[in-house]
PDB file of N, CA and C in Angstrom:
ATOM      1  N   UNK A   1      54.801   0.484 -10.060  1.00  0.00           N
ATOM      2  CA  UNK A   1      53.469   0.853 -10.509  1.00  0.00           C
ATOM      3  C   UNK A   1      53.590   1.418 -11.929  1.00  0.00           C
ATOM      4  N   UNK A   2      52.551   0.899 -12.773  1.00  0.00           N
ATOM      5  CA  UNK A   2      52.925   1.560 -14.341  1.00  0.00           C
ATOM      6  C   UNK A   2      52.430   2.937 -14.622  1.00  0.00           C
ATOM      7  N   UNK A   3      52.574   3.618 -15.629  1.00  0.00           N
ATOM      8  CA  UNK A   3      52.227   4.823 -15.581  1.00  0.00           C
ATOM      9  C   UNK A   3      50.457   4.857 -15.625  1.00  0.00           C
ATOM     10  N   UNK A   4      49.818   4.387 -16.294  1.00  0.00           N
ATOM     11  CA  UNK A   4      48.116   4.155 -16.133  1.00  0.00           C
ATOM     12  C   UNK A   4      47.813   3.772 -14.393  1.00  0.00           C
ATOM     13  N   UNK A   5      48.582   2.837 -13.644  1.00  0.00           N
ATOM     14  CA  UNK A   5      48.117   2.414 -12.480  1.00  0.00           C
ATOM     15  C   UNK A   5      48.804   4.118 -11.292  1.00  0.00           C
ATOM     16  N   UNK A   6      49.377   4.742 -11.604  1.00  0.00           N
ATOM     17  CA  UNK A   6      49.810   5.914 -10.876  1.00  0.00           C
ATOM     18  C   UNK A   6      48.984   7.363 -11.505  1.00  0.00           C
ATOM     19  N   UNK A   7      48.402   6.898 -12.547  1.00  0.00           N
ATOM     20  CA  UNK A   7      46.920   7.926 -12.995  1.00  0.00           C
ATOM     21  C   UNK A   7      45.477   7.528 -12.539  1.00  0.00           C
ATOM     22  N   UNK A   8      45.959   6.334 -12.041  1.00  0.00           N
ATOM     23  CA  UNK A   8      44.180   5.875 -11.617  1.00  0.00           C
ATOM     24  C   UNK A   8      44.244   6.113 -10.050  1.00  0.00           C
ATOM     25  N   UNK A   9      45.135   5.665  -9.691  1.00  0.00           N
ATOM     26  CA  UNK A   9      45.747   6.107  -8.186  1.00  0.00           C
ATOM     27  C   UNK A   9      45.439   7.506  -8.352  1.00  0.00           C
ATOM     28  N   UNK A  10      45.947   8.763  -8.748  1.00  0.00           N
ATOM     29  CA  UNK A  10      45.743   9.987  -8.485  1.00  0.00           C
ATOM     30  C   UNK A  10      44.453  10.109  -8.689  1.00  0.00           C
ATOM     31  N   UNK A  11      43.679   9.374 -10.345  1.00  0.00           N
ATOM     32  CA  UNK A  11      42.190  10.113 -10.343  1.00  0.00           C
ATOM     33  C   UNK A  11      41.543   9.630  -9.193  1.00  0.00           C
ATOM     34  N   UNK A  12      41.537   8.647  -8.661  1.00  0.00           N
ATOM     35  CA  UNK A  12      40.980   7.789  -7.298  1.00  0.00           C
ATOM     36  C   UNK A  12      41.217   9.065  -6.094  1.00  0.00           C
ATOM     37  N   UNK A  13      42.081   9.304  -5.659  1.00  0.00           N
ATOM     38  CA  UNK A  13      42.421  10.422  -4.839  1.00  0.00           C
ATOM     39  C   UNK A  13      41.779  11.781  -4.904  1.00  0.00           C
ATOM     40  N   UNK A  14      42.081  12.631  -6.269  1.00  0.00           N
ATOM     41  CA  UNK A  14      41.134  13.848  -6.572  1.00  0.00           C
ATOM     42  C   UNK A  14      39.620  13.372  -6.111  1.00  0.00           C
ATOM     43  N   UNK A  15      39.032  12.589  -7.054  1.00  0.00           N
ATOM     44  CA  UNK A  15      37.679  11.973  -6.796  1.00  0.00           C
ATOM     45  C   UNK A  15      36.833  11.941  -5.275  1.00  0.00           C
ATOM     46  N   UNK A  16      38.017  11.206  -4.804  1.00  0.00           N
ATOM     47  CA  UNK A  16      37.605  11.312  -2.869  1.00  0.00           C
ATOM     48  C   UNK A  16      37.925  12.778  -2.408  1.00  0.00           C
ATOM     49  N   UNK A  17      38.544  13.403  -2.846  1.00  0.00           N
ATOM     50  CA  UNK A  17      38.900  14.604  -2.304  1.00  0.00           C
ATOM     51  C   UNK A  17      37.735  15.556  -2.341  1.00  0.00           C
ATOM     52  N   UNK A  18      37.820  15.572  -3.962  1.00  0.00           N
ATOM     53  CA  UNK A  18      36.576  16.268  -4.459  1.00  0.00           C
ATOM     54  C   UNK A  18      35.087  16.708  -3.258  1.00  0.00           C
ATOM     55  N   UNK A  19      34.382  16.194  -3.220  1.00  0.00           N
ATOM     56  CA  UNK A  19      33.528  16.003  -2.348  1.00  0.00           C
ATOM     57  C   UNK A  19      33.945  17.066  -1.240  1.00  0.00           C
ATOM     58  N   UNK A  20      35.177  16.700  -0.497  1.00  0.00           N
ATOM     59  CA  UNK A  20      35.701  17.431   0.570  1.00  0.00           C
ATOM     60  C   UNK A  20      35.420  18.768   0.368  1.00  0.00           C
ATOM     61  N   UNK A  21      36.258  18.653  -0.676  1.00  0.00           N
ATOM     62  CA  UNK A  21      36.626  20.357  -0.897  1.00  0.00           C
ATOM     63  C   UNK A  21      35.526  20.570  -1.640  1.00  0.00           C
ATOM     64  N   UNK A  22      34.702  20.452  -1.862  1.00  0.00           N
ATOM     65  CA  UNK A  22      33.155  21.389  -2.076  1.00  0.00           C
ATOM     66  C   UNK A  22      32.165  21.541  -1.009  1.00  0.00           C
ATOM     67  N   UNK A  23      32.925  20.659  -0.282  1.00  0.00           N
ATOM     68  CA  UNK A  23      31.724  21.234   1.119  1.00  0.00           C
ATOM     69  C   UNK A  23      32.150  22.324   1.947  1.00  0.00           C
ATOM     70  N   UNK A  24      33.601  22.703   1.570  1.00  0.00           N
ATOM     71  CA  UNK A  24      33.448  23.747   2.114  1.00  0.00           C
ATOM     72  C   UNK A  24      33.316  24.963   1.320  1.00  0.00           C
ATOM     73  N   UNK A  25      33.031  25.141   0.555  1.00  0.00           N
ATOM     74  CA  UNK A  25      32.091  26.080  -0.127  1.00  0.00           C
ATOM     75  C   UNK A  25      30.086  26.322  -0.219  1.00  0.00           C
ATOM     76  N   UNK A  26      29.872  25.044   0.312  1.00  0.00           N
ATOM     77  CA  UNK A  26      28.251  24.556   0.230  1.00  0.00           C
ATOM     78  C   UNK A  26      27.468  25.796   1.085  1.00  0.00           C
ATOM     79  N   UNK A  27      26.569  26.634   0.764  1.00  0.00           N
ATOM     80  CA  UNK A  27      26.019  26.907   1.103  1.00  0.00           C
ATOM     81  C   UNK A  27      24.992  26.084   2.042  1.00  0.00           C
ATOM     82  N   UNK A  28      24.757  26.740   2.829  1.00  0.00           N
ATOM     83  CA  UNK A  28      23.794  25.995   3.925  1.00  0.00           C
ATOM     84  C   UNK A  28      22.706  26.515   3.928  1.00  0.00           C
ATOM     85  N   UNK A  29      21.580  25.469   4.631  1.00  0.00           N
ATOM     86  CA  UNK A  29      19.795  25.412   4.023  1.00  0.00           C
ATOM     87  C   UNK A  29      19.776  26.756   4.787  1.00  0.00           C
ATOM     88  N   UNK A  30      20.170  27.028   6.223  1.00  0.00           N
ATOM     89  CA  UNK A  30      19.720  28.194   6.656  1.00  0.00           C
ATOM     90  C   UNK A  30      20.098  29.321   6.454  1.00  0.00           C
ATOM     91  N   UNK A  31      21.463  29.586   5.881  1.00  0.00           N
ATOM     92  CA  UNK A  31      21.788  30.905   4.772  1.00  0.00           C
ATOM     93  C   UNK A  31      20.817  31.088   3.805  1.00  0.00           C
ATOM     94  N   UNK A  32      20.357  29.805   3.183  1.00  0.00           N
ATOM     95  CA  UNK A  32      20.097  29.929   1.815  1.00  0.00           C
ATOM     96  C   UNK A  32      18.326  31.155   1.967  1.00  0.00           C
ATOM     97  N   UNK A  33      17.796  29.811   3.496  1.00  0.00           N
ATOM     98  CA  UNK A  33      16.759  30.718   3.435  1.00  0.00           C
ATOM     99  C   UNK A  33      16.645  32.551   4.132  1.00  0.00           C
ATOM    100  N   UNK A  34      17.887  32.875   4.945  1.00  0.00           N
ATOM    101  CA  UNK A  34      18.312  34.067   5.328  1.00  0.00           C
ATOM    102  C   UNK A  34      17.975  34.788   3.754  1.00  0.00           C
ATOM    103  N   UNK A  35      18.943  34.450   3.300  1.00  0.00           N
ATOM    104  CA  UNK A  35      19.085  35.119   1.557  1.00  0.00           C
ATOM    105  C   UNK A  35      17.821  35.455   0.749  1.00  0.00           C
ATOM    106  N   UNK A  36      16.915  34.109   1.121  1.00  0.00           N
ATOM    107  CA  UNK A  36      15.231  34.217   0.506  1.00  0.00           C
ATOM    108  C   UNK A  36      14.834  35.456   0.848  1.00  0.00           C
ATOM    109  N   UNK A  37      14.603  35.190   2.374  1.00  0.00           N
ATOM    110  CA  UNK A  37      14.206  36.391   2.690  1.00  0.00           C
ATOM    111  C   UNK A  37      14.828  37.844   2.686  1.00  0.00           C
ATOM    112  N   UNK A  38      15.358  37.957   2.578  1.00  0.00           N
ATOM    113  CA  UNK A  38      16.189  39.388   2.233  1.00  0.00           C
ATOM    114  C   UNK A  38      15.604  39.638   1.029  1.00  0.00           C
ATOM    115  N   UNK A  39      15.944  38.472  -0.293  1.00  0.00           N
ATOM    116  CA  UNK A  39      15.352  38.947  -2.130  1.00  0.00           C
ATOM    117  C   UNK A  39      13.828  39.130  -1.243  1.00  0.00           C
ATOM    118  N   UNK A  40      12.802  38.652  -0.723  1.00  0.00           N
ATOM    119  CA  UNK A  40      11.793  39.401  -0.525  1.00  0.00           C
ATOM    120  C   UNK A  40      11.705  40.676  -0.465  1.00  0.00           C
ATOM    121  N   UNK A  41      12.308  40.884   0.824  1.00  0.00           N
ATOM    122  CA  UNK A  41      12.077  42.348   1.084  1.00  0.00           C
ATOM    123  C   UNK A  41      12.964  43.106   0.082  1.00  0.00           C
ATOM    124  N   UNK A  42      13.598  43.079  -0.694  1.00  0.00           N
ATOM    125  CA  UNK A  42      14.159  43.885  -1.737  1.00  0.00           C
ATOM    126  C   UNK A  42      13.636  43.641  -2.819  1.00  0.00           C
ATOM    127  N   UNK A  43      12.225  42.596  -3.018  1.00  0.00           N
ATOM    128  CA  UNK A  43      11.631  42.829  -3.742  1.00  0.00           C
ATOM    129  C   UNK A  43      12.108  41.962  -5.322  1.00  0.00           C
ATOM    130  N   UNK A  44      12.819  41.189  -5.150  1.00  0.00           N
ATOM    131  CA  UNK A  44      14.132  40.516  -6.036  1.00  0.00           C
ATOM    132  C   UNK A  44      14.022  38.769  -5.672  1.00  0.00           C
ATOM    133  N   UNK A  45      14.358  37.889  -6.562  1.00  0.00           N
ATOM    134  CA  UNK A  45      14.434  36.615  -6.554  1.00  0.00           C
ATOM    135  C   UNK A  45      15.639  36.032  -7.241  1.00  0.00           C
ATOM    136  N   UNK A  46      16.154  35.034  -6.823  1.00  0.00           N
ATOM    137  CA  UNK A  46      17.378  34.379  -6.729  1.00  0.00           C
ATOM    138  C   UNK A  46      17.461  32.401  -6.654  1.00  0.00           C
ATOM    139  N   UNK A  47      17.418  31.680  -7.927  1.00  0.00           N
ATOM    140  CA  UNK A  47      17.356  30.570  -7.567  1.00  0.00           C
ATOM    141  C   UNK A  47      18.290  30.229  -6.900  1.00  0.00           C
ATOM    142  N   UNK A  48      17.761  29.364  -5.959  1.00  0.00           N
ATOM    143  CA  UNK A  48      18.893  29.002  -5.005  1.00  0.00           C
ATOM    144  C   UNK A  48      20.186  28.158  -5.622  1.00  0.00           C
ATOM    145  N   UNK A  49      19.862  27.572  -6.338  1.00  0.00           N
ATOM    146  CA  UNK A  49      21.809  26.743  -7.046  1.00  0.00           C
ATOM    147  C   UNK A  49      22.599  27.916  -7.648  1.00  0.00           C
ATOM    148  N   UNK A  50      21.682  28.959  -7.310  1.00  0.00           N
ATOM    149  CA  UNK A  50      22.423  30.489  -8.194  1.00  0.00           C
ATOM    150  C   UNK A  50      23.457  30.867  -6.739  1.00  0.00           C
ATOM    151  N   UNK A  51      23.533  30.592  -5.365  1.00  0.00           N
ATOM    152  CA  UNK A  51      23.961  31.087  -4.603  1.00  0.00           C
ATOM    153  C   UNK A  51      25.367  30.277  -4.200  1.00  0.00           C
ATOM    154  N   UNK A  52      26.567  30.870  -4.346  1.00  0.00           N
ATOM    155  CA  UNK A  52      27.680  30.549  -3.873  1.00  0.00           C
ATOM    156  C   UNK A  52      28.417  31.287  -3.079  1.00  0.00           C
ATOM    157  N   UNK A  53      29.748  30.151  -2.109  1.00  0.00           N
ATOM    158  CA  UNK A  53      30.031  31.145  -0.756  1.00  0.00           C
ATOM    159  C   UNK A  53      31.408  31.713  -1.590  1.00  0.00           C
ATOM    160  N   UNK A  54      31.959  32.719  -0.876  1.00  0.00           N
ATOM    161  CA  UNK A  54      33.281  33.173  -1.488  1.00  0.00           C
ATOM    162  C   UNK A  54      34.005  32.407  -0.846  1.00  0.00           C
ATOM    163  N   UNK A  55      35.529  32.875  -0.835  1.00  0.00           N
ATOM    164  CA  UNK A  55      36.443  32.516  -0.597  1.00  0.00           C
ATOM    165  C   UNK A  55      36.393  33.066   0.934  1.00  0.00           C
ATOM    166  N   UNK A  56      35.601  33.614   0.682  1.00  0.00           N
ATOM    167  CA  UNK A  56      36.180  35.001   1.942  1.00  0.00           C
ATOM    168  C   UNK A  56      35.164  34.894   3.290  1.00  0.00           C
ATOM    169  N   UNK A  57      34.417  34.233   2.421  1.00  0.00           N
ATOM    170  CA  UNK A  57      33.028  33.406   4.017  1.00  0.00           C
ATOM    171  C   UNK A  57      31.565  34.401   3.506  1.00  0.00           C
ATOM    172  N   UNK A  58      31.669  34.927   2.450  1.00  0.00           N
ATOM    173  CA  UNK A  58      30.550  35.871   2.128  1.00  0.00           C
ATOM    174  C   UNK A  58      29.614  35.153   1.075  1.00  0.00           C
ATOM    175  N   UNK A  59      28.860  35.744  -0.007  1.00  0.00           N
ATOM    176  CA  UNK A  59      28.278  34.672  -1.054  1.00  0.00           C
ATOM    177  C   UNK A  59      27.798  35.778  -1.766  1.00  0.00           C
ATOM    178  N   UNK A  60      28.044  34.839  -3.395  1.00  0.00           N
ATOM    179  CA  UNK A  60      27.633  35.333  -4.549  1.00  0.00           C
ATOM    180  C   UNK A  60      26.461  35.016  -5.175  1.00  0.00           C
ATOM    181  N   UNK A  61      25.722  36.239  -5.552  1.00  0.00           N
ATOM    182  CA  UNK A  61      24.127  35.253  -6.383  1.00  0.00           C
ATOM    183  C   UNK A  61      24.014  36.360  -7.412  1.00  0.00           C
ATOM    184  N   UNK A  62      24.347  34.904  -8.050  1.00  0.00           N
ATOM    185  CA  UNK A  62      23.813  34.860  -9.998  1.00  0.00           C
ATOM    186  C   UNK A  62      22.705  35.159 -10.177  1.00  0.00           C
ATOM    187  N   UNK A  63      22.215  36.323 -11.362  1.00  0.00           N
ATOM    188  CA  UNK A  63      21.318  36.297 -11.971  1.00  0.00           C
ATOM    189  C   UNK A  63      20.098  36.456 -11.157  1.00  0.00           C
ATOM    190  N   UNK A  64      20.468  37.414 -10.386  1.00  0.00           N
ATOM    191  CA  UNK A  64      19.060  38.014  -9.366  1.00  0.00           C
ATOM    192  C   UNK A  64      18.175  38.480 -10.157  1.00  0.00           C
ATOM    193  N   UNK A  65      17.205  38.335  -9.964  1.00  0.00           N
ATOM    194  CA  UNK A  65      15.983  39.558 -11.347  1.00  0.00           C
ATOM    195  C   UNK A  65      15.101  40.330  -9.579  1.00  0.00           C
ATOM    196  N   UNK A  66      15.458  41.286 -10.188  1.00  0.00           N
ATOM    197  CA  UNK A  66      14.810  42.541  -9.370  1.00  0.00           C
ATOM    198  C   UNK A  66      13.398  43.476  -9.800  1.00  0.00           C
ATOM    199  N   UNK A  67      12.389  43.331  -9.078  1.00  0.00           N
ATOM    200  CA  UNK A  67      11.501  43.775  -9.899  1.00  0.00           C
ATOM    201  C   UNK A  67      11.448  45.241 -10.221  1.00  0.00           C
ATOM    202  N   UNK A  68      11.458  45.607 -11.828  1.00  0.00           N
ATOM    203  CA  UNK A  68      11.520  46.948 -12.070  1.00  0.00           C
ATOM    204  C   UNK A  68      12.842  47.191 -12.236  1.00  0.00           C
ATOM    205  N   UNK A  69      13.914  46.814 -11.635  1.00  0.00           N
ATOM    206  CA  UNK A  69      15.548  47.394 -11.921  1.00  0.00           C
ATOM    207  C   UNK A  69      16.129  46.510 -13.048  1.00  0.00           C
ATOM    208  N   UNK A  70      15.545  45.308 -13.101  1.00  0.00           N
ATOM    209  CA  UNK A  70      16.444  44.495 -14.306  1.00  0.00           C
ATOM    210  C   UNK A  70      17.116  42.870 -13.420  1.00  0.00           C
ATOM    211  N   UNK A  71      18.299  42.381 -14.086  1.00  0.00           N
ATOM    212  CA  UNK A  71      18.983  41.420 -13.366  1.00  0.00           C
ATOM    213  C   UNK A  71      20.417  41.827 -12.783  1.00  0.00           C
ATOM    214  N   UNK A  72      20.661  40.992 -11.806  1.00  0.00           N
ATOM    215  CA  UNK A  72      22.445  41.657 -11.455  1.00  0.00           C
ATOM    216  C   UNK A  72      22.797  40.760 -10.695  1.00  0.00           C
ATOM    217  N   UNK A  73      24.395  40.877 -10.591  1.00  0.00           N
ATOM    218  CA  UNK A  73      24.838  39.787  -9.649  1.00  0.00           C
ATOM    219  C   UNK A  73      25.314  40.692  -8.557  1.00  0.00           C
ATOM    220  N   UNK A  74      24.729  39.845  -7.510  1.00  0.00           N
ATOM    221  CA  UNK A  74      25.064  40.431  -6.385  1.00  0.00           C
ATOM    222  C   UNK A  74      25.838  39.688  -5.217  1.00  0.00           C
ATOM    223  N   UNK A  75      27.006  40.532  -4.890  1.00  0.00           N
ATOM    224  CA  UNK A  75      28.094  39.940  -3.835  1.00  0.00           C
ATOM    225  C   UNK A  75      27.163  40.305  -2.145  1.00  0.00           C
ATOM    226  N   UNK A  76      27.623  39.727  -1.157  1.00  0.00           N
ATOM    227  CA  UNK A  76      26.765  39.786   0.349  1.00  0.00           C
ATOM    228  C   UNK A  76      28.010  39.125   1.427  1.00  0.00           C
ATOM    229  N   UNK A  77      28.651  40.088   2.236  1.00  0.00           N
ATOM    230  CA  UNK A  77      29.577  39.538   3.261  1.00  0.00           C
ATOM    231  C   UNK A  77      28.976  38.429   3.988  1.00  0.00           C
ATOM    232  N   UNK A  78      29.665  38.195   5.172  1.00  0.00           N
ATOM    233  CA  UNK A  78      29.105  36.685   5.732  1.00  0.00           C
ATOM    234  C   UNK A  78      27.993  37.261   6.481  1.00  0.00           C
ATOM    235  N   UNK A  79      28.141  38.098   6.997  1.00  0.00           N
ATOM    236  CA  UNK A  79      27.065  39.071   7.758  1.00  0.00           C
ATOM    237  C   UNK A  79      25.589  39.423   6.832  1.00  0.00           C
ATOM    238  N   UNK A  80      25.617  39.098   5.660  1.00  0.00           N
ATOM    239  CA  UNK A  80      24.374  38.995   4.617  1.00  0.00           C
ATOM    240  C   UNK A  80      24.166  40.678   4.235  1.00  0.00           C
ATOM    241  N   UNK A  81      25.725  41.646   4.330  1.00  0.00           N
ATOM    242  CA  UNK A  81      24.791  42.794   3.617  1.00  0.00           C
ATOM    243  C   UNK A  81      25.407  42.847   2.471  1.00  0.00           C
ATOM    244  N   UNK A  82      25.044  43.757   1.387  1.00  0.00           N
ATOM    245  CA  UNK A  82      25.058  43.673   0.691  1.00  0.00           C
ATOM    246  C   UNK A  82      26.326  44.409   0.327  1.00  0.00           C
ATOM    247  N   UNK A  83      27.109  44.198  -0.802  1.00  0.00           N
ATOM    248  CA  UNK A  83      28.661  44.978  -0.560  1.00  0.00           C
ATOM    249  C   UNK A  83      29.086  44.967  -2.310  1.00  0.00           C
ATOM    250  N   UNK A  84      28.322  44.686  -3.086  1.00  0.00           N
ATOM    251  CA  UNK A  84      28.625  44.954  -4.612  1.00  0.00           C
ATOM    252  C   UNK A  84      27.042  44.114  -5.097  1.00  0.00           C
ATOM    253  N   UNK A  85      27.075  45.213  -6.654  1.00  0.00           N
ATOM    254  CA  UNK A  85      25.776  45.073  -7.069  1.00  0.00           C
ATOM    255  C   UNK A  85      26.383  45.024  -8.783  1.00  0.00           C
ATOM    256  N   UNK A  86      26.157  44.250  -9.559  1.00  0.00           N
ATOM    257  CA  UNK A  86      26.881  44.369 -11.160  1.00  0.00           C
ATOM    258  C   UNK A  86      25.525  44.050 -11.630  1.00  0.00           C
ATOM    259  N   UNK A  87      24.963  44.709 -12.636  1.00  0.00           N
ATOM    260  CA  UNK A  87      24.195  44.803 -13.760  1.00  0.00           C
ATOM    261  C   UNK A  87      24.362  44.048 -15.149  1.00  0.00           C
ATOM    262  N   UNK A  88      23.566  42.832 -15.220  1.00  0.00           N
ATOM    263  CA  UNK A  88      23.904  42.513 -16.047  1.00  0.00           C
ATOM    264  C   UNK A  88      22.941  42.285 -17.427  1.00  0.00           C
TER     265      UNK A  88
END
């Protein structure tokens, strides 16, 4: 195999992989809307492509705007509470 045909072979491989390994990070429709509702009642909004899972089974959301406090990113265990708050 030449060296171009053993780079197309690997990008071919990552490529299919790819996919894989982002689904297990994908947030799911019914977290996503758990999460909605919570920024309700705290009064705060969060676009949803802003929400990612950790490593750790918990999730991160970008660029919350909170009404009256400002914006922040906020970390949430898998259990949805809340466990770090950064100001940004």
């Amino acid at each position: 195999m030449t060296k171009l045909g053993k780079f197309g072979a690997l990008a071919l491989a990552l490529g299919l992989a790819a996919p894989a390994l982002a689904d297990d990070h994908m947030v799911s429709d019914e977290a996503k809307a758990k999460i909605a509702e919570m920024m309700t009642d705290m009064r705060c909004e969060v676009d949803p492509d802003d929400i990612e899972m950790t490593d750790e089974g918990g999730y991160d959301l970008d660029d919350v705007i909170c009404e009256g406090t400002g914006q922040f990113d906020i970390e949430l265990d898998a259990e949805f509470n809340e466990v770090g708050r950064r100001a940004e």
